[in-house]
Protein backbone atom coordinates (compact mmCIF):
# COMPACT_ATOMS: atom_id res chain seq x y z
CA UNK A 1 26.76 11.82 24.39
CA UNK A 2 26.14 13.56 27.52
CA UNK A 3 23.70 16.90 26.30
CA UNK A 4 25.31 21.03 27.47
CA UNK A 5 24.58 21.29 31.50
CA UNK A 6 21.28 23.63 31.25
CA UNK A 7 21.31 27.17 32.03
CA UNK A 8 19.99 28.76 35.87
CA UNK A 9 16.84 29.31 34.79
CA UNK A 10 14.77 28.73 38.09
CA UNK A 11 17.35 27.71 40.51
CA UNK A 12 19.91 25.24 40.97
CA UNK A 13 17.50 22.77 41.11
CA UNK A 14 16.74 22.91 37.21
CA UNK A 15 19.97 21.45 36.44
CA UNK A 16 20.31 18.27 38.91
CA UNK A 17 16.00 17.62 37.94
CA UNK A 18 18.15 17.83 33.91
CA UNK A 19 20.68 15.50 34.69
CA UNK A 20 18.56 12.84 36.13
CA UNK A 21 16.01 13.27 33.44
CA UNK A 22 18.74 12.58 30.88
CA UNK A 23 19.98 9.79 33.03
CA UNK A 24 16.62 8.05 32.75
CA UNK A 25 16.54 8.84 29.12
CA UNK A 26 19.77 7.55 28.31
CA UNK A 27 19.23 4.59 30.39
CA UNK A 28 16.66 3.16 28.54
CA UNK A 29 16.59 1.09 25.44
CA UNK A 30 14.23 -1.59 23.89
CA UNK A 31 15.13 -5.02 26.38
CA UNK A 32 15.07 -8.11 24.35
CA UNK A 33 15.69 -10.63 27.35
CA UNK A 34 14.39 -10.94 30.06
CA UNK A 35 14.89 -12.80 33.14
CA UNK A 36 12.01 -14.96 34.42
CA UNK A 37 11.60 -13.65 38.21
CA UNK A 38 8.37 -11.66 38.65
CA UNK A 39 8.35 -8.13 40.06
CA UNK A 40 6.48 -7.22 43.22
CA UNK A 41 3.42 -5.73 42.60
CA UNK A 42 3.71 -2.60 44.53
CA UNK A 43 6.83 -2.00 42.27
CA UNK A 44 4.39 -2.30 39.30
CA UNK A 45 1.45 0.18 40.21
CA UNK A 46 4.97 2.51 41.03
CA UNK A 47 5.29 2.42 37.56
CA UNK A 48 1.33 2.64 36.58
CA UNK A 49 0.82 5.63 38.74
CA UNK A 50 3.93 7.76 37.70
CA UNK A 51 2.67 6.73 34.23
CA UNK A 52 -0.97 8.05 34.78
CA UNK A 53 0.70 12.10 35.32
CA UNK A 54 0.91 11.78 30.85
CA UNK A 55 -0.48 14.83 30.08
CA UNK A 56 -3.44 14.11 27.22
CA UNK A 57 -5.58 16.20 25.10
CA UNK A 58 -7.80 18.05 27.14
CA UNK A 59 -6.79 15.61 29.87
CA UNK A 60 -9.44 13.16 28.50
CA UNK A 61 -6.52 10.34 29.06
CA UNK A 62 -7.88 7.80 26.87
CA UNK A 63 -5.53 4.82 27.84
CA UNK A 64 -6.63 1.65 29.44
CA UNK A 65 -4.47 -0.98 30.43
CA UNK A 66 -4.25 -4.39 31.28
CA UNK A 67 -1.39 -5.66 33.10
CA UNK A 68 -0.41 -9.52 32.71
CA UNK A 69 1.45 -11.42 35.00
CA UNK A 70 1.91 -14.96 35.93
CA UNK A 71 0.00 -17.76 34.08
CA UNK A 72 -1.76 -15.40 32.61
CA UNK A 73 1.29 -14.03 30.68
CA UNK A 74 1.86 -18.17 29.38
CA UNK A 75 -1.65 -18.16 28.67
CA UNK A 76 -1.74 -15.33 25.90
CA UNK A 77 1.56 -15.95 24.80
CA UNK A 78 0.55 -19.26 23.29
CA UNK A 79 -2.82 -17.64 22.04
CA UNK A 80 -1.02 -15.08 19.70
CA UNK A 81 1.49 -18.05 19.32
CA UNK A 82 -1.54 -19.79 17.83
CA UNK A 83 -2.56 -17.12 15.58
CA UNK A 84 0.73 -16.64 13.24
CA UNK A 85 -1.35 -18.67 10.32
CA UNK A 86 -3.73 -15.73 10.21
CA UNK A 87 -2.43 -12.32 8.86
CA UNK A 88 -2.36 -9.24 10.99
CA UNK A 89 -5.48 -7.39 11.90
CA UNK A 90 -4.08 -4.04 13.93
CA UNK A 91 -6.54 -1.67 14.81
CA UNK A 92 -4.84 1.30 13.50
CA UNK A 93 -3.15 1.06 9.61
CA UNK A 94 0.57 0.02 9.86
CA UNK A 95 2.81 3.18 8.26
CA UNK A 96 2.28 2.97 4.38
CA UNK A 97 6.16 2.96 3.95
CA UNK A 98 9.45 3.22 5.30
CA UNK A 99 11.42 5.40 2.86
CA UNK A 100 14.69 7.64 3.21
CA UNK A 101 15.84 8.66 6.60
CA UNK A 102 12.90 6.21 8.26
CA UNK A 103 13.95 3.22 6.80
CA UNK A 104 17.48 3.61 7.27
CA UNK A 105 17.47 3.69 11.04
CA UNK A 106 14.62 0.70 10.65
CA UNK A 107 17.29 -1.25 8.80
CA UNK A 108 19.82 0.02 10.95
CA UNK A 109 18.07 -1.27 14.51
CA UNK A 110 17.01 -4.49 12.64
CA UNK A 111 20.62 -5.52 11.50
CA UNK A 112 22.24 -4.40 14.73
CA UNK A 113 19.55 -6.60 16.20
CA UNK A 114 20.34 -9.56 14.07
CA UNK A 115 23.74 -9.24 14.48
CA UNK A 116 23.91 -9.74 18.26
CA UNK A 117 21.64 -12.61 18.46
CA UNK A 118 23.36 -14.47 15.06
CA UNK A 119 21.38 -14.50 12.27
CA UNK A 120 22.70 -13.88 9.05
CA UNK A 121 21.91 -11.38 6.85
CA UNK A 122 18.90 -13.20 4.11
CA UNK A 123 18.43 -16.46 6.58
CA UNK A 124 14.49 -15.84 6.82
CA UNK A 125 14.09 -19.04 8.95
CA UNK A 126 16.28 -17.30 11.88
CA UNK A 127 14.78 -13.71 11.21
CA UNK A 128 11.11 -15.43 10.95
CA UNK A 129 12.14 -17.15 14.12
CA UNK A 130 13.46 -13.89 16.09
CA UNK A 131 10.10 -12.30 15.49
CA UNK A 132 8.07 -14.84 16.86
CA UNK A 133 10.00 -14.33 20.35
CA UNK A 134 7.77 -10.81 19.84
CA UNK A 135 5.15 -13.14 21.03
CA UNK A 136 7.26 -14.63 24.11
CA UNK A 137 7.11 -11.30 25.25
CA UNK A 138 11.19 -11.96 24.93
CA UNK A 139 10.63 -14.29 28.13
CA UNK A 140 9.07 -10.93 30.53
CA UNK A 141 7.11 -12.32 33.33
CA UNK A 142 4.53 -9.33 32.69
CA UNK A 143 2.99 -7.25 29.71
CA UNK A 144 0.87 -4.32 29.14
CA UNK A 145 -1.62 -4.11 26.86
CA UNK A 146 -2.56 -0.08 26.01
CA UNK A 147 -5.94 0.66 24.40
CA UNK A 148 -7.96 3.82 23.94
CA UNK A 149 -10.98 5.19 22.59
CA UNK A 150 -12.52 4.20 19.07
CA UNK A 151 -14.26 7.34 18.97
CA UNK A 152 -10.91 9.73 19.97
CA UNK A 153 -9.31 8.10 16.89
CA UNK A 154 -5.46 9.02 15.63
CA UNK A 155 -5.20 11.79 18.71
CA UNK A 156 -6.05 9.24 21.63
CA UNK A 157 -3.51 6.95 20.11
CA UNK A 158 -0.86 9.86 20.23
CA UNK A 159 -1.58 10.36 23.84
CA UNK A 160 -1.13 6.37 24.79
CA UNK A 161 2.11 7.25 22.77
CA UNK A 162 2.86 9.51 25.40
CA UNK A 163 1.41 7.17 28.37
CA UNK A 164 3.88 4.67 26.63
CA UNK A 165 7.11 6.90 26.91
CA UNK A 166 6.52 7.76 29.96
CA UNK A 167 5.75 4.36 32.06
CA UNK A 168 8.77 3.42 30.05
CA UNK A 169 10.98 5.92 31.87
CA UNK A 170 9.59 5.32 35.22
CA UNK A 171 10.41 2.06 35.07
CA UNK A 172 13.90 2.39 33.82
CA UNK A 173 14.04 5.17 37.17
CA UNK A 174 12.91 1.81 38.83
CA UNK A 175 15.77 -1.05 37.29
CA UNK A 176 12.86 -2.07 35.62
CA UNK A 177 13.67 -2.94 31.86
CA UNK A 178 10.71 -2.53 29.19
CA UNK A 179 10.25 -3.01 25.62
CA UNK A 180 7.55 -1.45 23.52
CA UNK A 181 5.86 -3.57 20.99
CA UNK A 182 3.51 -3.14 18.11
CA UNK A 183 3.50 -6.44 17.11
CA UNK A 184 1.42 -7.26 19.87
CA UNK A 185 -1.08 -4.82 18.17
CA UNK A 186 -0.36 -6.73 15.08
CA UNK A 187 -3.11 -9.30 16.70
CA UNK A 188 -6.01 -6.97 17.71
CA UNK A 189 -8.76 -9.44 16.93
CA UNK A 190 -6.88 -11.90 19.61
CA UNK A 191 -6.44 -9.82 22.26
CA UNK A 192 -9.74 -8.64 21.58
CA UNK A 193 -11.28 -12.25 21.89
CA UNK A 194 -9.16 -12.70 24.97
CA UNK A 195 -9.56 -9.82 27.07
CA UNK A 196 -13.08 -9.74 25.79
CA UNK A 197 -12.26 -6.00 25.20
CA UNK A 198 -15.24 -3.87 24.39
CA UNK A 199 -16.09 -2.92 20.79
CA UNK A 200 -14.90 0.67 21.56
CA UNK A 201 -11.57 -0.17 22.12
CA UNK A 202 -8.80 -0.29 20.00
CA UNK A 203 -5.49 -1.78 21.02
CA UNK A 204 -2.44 0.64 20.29
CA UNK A 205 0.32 -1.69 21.26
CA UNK A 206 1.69 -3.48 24.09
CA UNK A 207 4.84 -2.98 26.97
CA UNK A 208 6.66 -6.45 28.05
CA UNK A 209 8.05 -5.50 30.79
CA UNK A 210 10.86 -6.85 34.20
CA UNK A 211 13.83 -7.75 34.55
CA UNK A 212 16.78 -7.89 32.02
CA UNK A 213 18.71 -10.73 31.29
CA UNK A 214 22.04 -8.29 30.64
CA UNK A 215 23.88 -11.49 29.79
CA UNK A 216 22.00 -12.15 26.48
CA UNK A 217 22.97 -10.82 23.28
CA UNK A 218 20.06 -9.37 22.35
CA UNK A 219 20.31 -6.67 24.94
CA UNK A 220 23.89 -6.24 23.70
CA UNK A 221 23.67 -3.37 21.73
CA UNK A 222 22.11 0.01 21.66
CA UNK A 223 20.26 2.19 19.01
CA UNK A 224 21.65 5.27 17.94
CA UNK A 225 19.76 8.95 17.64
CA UNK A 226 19.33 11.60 14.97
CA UNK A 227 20.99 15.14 15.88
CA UNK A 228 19.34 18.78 16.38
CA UNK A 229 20.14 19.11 12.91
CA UNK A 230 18.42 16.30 11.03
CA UNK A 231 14.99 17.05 13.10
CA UNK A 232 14.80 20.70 13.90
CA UNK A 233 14.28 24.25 12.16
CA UNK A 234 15.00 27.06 13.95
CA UNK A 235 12.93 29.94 13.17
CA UNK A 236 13.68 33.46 15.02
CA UNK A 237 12.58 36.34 12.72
């Protein structure tokens, strides 16, 4: 739902720089399909270098990324293919739990998801097989892998957050379609062993990234968002 045009605070231009912002923002949703065609590479360090403005804490800017493309992308794929036997090994704790509001909109993305690619609700086989396309990269011709700093722990992972969000919405300014995934992170030691990533690096999560296939049912459906209500208190006295 389109948000209250802002009030003139600076100018006029403080409500068009508004509306595209929330144009980007509404524009952009997990992609789940992806169409095979590679994009140029000058498109790509469009996106890297917009990305790189993230502010950080005390601008240390922790994230390092490698960006995939080509064989290359084939090549990993079937190396975290070949790891499934093995259980995860992420560099930072998955969330203890899922509980209340949390796990209903969990449940809520994950059944919408199911639902527009077919699997039925308790078939494990389909869901088991849905989450291995995780490690397709959901057929993106590139991926980027964000680490940071060992020794900058839980805050240099909240600034890759931020590095995340925000290559995320300059390449949805772009027609670029992304999808943010911490599976990938789910298989640390292999990227690890691949990249031959230094000991000092921990792997936050990765960004498949290109063109959408808008014809697929995966990309058929859209998450929905908490209001003002269920996240903020206002406090004026």
């Amino acid at each position: 739902m389109p948000l209250d045009a802002p009030s003139a605070v600076g100018g006029p231009d403080d409500a068009s720089s508004f509306a595209a912002l929330q144009t980007i923002l509404d524009q952009r949703y997990s992609c789940r399909a992806f169409r095979p065609q590679p994009l140029a590479h000058g498109t790509i360090a469009q996106i890297l270098q917009l990305a790189q403005r993230t502010a950080s804490w005390c601008n240390a800017q922790p994230w390092q990324v490698i960006v995939v493309s080509g064989e290359a992308t084939s090549r990993l794929s079937n190396a975290l293919l070949a790891a499934q036997h093995r259980p995860p090994a992420p560099d930072y704790p998955w969330p203890r739990e899922y509980h209340g509001a949390y796990q209903a909109r969990r449940r809520e993305c994950g059944l919408a998801l199911y639902d527009a690619v077919g699997v039925a609700k308790g078939d494990r086989e389909a869901s088991a097989r849905q989450a291995l396309e995780n490690f397709r990269f959901f057929g993106a011709p590139h991926v980027a892998i964000v680490t940071s700093d060992e020794a900058l722990g839980v805050y240099g992972a909240v600034d890759c957050g931020a590095y995340v969000s925000n290559f995320m919405l300059a390449a949805t300014s772009l027609g670029v379609a992304t999808v943010p995934q911490a599976a990938l992170a789910s298989r640390a030691d292999v990227l690890r062993a691949h990249f031959d990533l230094p000991d000092d690096r921990r792997v936050v999560c990765g960004i498949s990234f290109g063109l959408a296939d808008d014809a697929h049912p995966a990309n058929g459906f859209r998450t929905t968002r908490a209001g003002l209500e269920e996240v903020v208190t206002w406090v004026d006295d």
